[in-house]
C-alpha atoms as a PDB file:
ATOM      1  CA  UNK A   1     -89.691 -64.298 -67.232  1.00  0.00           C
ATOM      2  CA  UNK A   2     -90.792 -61.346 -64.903  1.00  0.00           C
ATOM      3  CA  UNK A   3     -94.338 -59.716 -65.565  1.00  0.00           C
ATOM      4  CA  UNK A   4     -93.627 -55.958 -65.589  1.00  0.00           C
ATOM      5  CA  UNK A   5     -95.404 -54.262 -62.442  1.00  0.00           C
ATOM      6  CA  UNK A   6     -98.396 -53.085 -63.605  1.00  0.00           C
ATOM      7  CA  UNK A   7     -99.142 -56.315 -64.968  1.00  0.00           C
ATOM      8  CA  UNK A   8     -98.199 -58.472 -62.276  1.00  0.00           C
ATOM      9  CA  UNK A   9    -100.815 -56.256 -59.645  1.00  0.00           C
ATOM     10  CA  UNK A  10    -103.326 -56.662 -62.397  1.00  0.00           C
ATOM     11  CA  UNK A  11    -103.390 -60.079 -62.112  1.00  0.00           C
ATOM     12  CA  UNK A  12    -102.718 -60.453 -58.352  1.00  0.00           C
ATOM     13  CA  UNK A  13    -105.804 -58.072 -58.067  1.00  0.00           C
ATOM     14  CA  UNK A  14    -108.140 -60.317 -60.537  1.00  0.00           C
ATOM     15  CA  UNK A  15    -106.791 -63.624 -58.758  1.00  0.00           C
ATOM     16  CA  UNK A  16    -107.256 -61.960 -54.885  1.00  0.00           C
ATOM     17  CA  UNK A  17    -111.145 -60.692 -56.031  1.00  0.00           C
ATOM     18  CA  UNK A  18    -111.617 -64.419 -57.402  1.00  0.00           C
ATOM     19  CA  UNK A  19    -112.579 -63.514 -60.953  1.00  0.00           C
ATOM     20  CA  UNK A  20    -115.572 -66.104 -61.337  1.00  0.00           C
ATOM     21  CA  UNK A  21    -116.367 -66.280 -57.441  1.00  0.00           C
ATOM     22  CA  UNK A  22    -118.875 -64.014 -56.742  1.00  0.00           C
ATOM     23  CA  UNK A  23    -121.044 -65.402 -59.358  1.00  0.00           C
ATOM     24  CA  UNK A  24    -119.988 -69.298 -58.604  1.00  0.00           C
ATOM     25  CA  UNK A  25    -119.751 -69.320 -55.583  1.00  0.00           C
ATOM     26  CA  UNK A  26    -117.249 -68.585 -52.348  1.00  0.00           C
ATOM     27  CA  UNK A  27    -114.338 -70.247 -54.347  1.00  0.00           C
ATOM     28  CA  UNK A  28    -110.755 -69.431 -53.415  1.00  0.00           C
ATOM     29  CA  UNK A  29    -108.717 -67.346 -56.285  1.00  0.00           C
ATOM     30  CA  UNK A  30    -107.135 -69.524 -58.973  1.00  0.00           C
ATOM     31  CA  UNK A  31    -103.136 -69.219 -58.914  1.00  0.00           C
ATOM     32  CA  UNK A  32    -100.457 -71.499 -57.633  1.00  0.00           C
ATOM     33  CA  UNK A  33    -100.164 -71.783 -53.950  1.00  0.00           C
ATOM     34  CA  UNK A  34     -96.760 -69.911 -52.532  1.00  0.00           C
ATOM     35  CA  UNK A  35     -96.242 -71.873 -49.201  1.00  0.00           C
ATOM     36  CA  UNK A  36     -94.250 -69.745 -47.817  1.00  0.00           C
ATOM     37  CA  UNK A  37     -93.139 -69.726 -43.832  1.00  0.00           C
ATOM     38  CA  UNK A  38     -93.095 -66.583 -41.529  1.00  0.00           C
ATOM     39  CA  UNK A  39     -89.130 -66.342 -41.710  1.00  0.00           C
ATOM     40  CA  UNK A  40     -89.790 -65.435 -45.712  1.00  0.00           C
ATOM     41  CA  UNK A  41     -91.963 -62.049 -44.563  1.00  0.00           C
ATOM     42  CA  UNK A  42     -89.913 -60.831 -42.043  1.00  0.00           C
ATOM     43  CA  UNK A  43     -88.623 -57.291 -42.776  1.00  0.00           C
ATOM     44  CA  UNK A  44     -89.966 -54.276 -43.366  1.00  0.00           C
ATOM     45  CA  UNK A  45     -92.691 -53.658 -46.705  1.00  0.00           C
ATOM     46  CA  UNK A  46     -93.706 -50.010 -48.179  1.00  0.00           C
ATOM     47  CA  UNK A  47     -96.424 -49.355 -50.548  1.00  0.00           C
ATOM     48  CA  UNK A  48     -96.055 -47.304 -52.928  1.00  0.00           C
ATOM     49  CA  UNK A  49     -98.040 -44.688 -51.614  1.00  0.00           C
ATOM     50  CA  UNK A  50     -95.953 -44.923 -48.600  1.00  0.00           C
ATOM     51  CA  UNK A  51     -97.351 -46.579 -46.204  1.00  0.00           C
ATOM     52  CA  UNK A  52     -95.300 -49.053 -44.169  1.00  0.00           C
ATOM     53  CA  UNK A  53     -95.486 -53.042 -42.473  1.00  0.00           C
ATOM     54  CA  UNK A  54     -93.130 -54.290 -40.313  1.00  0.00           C
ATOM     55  CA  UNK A  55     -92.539 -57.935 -39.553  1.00  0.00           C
ATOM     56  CA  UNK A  56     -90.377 -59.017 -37.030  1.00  0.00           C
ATOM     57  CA  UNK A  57     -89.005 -62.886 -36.371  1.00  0.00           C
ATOM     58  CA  UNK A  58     -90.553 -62.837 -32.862  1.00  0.00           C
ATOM     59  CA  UNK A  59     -94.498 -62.324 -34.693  1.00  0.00           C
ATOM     60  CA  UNK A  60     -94.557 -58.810 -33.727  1.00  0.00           C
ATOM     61  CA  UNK A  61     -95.668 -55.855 -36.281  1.00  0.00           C
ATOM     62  CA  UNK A  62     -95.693 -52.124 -36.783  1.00  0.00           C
ATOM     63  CA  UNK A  63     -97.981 -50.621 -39.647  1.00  0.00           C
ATOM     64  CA  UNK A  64     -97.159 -46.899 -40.004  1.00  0.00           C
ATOM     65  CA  UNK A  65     -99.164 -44.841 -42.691  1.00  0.00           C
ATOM     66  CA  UNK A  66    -102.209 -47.291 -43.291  1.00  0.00           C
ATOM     67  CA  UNK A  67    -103.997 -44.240 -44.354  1.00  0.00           C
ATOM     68  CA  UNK A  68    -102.292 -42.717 -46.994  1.00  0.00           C
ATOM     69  CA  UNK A  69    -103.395 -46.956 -48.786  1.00  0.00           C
ATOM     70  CA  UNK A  70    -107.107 -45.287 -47.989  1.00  0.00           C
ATOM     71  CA  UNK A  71    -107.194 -42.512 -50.297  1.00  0.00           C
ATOM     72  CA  UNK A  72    -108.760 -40.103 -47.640  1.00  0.00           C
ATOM     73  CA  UNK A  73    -110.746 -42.593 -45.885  1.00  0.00           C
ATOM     74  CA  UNK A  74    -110.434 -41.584 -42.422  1.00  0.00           C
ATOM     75  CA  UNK A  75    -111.404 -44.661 -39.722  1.00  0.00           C
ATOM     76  CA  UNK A  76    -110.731 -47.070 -42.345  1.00  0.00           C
ATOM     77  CA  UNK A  77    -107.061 -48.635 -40.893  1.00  0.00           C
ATOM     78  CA  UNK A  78    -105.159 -47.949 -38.256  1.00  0.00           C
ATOM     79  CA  UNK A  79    -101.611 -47.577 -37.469  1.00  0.00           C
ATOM     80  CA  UNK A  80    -100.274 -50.027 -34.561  1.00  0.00           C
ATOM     81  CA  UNK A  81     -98.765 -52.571 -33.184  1.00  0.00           C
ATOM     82  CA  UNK A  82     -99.117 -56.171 -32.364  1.00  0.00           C
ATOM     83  CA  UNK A  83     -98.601 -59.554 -33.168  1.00  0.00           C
ATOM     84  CA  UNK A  84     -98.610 -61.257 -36.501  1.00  0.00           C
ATOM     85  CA  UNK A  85     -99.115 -64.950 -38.119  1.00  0.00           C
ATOM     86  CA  UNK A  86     -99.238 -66.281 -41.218  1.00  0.00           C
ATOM     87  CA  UNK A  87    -101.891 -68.659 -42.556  1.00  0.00           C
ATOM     88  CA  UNK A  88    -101.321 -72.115 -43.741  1.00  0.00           C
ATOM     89  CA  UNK A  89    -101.382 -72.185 -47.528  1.00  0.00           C
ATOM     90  CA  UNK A  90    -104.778 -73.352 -49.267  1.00  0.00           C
ATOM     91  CA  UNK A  91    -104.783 -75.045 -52.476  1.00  0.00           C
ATOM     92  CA  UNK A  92    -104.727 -72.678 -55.965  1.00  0.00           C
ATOM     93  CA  UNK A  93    -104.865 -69.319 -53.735  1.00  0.00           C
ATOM     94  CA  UNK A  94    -101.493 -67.453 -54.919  1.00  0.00           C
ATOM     95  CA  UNK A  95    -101.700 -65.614 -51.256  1.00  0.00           C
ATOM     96  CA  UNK A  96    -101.906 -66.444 -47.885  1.00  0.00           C
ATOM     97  CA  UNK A  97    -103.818 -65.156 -44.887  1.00  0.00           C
ATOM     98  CA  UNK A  98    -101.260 -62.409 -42.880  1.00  0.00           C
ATOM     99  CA  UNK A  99    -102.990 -62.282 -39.153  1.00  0.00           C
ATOM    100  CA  UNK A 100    -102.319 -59.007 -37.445  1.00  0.00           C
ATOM    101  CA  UNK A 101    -103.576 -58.830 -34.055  1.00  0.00           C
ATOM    102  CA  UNK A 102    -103.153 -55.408 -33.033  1.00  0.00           C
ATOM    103  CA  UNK A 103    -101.853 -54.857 -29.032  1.00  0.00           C
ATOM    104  CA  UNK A 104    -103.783 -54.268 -26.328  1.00  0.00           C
ATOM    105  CA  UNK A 105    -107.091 -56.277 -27.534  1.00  0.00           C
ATOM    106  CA  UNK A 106    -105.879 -58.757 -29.851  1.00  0.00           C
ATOM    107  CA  UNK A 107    -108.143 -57.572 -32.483  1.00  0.00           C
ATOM    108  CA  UNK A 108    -107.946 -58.708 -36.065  1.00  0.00           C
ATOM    109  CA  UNK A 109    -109.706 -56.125 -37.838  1.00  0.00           C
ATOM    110  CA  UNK A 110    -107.896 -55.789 -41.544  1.00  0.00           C
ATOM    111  CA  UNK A 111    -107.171 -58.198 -43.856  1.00  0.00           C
ATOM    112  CA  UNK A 112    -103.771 -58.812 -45.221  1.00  0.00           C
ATOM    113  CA  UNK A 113    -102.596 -61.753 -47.573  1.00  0.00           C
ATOM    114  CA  UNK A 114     -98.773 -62.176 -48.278  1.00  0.00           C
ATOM    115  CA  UNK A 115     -96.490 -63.661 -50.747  1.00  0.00           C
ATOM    116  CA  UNK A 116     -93.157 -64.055 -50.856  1.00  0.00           C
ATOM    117  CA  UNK A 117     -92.364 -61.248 -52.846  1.00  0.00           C
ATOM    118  CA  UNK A 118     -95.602 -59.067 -52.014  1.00  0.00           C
ATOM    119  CA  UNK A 119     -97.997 -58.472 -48.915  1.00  0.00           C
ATOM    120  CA  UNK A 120    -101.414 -56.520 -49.912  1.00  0.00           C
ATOM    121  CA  UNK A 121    -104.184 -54.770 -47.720  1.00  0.00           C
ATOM    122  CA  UNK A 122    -107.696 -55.476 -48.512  1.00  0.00           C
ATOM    123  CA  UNK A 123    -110.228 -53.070 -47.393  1.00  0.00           C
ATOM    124  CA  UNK A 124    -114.030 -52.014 -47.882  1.00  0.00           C
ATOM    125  CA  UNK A 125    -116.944 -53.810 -49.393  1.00  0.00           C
ATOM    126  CA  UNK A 126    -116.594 -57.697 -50.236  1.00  0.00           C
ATOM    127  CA  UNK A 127    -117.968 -56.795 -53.464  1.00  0.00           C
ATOM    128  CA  UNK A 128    -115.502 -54.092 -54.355  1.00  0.00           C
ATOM    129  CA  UNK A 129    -112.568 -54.172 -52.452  1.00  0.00           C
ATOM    130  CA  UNK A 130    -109.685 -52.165 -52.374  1.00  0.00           C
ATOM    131  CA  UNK A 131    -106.102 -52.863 -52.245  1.00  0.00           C
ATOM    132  CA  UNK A 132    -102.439 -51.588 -51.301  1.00  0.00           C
ATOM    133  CA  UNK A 133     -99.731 -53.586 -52.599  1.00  0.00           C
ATOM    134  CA  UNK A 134     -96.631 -53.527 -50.200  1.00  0.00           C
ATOM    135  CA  UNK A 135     -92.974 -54.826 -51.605  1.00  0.00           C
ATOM    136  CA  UNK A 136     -89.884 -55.267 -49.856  1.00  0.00           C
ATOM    137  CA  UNK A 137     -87.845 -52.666 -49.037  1.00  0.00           C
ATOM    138  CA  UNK A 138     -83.579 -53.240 -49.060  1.00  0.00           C
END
């Protein structure tokens, strides 16, 4: 049984902020654990707002659009390119860590967590984050 959309980011969004976490502790989110490989993210993902990730099978990326995720938070994300990996999967976290390392510097400066069927973009304050949810396009 499918969750309808709205739903289904609901609950990705209370399980990625780890519901009882900031007041118990740095505990990971509660959800089953997807362990997924890099060959089951490669393609291209678009939020619905428009922005755009692109993961190729040689662990390069293109993000195109970051912005439009931020709202009108200028300096917030960038649009690049780089290399990519994906974290090993950790024990009742439904995501895993996405690694972008953007070209020239190697920097890792955004976080992104992926699942099979859904990357998201986590930006701003620990304490009140905010998130773009990407899906697969074609």
């Amino acid at each position: 049984m499918r969750m309808p959309v709205s739903l289904a980011r609901w609950a990705a969004l209370l399980s990625l902020l780890g519901g009882c976490a900031c007041c118990c502790g740095n505990w990971a989110p509660i959800g089953p654990s997807p362990d997924i490989e890099a060959a089951d993210v490669v393609g291209t993902w678009v939020s619905d707002e428009g922005a755009r990730i692109t993961l190729n099978g040689d662990m390069t990326f293109r993000t195109d659009g970051l912005t439009k995720c931020l709202e009108g938070e200028e300096g917030v994300g960038g649009d690049g390119e780089g290399t990519w990996s994906l974290g090993d999967p950790e024990t009742l976290d439904p995501y895993q860590d996405l690694t972008l390392k953007y070209a020239p510097y190697g920097e890792h400066l955004q976080t992104w967590r992926a699942q099979e069927d859904e990357i998201v973009y986590v930006w701003g304050d620990t304490d009140n984050s905010e998130i773009c949810f990407f899906s697969r396009t074609g």
